[in-house]
N, C-alpha and C. Protein backbone atom coordinates (compact mmCIF):
# COMPACT_ATOMS: atom_id res chain seq x y z
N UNK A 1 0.84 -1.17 0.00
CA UNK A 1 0.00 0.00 0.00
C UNK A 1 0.89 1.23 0.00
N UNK A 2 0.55 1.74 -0.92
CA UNK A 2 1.02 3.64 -0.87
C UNK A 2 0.50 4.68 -0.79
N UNK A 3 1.28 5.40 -0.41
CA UNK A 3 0.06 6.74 -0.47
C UNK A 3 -0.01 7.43 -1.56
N UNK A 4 -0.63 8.53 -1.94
CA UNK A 4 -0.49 8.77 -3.16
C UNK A 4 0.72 9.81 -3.46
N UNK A 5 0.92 10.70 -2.57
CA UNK A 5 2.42 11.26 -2.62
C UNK A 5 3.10 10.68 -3.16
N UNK A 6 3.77 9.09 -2.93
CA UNK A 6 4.45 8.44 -3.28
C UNK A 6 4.42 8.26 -4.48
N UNK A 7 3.26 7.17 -5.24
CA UNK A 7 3.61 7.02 -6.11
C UNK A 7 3.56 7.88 -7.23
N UNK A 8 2.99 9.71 -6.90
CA UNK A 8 3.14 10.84 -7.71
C UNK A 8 4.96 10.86 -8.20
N UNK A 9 5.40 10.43 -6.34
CA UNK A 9 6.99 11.09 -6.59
C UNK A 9 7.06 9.48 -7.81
N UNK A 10 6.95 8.07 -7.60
CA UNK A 10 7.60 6.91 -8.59
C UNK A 10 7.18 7.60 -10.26
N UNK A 11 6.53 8.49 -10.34
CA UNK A 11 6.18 8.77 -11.45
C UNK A 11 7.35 10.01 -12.14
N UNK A 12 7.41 11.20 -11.08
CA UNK A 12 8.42 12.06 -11.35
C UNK A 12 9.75 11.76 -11.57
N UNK A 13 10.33 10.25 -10.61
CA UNK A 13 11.35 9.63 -10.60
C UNK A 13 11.41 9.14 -12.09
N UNK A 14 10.79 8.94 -12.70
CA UNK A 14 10.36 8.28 -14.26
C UNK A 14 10.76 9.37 -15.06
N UNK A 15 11.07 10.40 -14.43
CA UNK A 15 10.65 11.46 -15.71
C UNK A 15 10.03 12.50 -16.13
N UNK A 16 8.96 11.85 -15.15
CA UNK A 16 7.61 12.69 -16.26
C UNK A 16 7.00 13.52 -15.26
N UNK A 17 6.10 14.71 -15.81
CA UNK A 17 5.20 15.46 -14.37
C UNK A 17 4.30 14.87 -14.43
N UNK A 18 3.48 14.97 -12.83
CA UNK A 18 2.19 14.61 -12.60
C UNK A 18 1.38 15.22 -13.22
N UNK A 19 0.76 14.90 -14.10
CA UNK A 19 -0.78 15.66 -14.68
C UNK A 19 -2.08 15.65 -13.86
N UNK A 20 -2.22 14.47 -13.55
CA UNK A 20 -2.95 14.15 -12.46
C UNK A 20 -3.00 13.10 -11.73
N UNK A 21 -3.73 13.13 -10.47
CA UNK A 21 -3.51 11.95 -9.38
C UNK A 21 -4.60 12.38 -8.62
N UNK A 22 -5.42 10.93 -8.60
CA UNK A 22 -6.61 10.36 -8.07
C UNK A 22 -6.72 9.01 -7.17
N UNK A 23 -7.61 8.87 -6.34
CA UNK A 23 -8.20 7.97 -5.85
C UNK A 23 -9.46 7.41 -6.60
N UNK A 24 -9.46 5.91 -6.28
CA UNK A 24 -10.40 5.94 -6.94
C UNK A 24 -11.14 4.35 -6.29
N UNK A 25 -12.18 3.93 -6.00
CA UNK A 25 -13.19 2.42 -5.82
C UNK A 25 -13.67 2.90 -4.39
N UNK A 26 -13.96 2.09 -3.65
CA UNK A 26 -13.92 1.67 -2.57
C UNK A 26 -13.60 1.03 -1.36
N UNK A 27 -13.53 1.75 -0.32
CA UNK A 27 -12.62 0.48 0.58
C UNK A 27 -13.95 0.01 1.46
N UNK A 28 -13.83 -1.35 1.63
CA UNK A 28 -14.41 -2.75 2.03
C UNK A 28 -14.84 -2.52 3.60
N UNK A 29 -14.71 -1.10 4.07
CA UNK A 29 -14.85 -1.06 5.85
C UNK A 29 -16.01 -0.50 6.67
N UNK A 30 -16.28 -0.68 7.39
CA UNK A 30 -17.42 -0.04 7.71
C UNK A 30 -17.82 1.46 7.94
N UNK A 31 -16.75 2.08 8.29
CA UNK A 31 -16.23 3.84 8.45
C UNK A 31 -16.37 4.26 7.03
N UNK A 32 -16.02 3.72 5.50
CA UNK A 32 -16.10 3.74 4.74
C UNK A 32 -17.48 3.85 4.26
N UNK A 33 -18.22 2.84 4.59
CA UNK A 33 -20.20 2.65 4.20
C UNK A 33 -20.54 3.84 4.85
N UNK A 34 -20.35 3.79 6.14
CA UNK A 34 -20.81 4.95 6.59
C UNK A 34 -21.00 5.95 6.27
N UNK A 35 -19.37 6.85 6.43
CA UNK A 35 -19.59 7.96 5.33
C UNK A 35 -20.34 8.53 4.43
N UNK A 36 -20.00 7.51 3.12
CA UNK A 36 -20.49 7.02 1.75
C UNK A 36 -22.38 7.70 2.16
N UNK A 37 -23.06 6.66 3.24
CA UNK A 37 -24.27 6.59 3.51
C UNK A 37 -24.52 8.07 4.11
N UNK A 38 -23.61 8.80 4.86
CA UNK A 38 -24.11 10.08 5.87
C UNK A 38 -23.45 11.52 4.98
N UNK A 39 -22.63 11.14 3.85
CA UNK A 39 -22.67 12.69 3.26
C UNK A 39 -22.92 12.24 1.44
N UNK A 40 -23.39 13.91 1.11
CA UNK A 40 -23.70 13.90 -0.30
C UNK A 40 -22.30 12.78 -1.06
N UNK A 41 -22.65 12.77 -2.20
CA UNK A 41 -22.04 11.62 -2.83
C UNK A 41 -20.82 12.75 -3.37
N UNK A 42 -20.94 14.19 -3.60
CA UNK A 42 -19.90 14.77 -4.08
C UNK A 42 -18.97 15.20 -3.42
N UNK A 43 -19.31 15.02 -1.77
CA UNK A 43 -18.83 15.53 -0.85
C UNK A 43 -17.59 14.58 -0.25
N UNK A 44 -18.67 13.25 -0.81
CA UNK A 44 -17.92 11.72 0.13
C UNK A 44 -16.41 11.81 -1.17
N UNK A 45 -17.10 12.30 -2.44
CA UNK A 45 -15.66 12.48 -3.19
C UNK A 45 -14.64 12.84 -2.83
N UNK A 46 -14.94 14.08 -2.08
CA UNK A 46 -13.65 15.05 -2.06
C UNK A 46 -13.01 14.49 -0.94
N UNK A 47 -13.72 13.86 0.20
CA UNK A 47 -13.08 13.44 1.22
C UNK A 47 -11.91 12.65 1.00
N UNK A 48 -12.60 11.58 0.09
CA UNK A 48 -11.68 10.30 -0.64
C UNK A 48 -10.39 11.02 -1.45
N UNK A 49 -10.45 12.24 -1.90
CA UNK A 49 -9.68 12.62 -2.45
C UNK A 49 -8.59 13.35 -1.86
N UNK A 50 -9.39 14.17 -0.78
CA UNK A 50 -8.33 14.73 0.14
C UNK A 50 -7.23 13.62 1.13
N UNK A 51 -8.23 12.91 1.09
CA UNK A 51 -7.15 12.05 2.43
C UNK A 51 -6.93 10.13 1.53
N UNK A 52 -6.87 10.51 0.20
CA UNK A 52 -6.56 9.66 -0.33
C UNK A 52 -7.00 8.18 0.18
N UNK A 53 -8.15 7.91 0.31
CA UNK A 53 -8.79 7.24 0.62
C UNK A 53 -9.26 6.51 -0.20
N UNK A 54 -9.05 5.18 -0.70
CA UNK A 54 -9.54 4.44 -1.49
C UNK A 54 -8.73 3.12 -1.92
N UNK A 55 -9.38 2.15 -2.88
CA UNK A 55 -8.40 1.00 -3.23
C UNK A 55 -7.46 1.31 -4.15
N UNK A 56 -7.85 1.91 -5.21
CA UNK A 56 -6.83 2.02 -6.00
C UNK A 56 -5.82 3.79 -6.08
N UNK A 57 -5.06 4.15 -6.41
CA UNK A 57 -4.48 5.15 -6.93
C UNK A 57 -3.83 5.69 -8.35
N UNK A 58 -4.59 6.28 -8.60
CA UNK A 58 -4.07 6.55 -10.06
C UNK A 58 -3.21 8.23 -10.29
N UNK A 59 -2.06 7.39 -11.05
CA UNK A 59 -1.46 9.08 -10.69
C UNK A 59 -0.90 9.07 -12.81
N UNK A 60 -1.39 10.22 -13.35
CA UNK A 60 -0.87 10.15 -14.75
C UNK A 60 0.47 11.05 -15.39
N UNK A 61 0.99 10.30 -15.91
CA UNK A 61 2.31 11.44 -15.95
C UNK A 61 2.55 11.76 -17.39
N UNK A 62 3.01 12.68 -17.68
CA UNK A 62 3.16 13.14 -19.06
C UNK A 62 4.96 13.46 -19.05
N UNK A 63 5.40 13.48 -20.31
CA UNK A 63 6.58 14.22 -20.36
C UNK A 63 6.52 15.41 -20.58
N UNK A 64 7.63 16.29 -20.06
CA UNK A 64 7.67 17.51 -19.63
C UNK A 64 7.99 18.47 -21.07
């Protein structure tokens, strides 16, 4: 597991700049449903996004 910092920097280490970097699915926990269930769905986004919360991470890199 990484955070997404990280694998922004395995990407820069490559070369290339971050264009962008996302979270993205769901995690399997109950703090997770919760959430999900107690705020707007655009809101539960940003959360996931701020605190990188999620299964997968996607970070895209372009050359500079």
């Amino acid at each position: 597991m990484y955070p997404r910092k990280q694998v922004d920097a395995f990407v820069r280490r490559a070369g290339l700049r971050v264009r962008e970097s996302f979270v993205y699915g769901e995690v399997p926990t109950r703090a997770a449903r919760n959430l999900e269930r107690l705020l707007p769905g655009a809101l539960y986004r940003q959360v996931q996004r701020i605190w990188t919360y999620g299964m997968g991470i996607c970070s895209v890199g372009e050359r500079e």
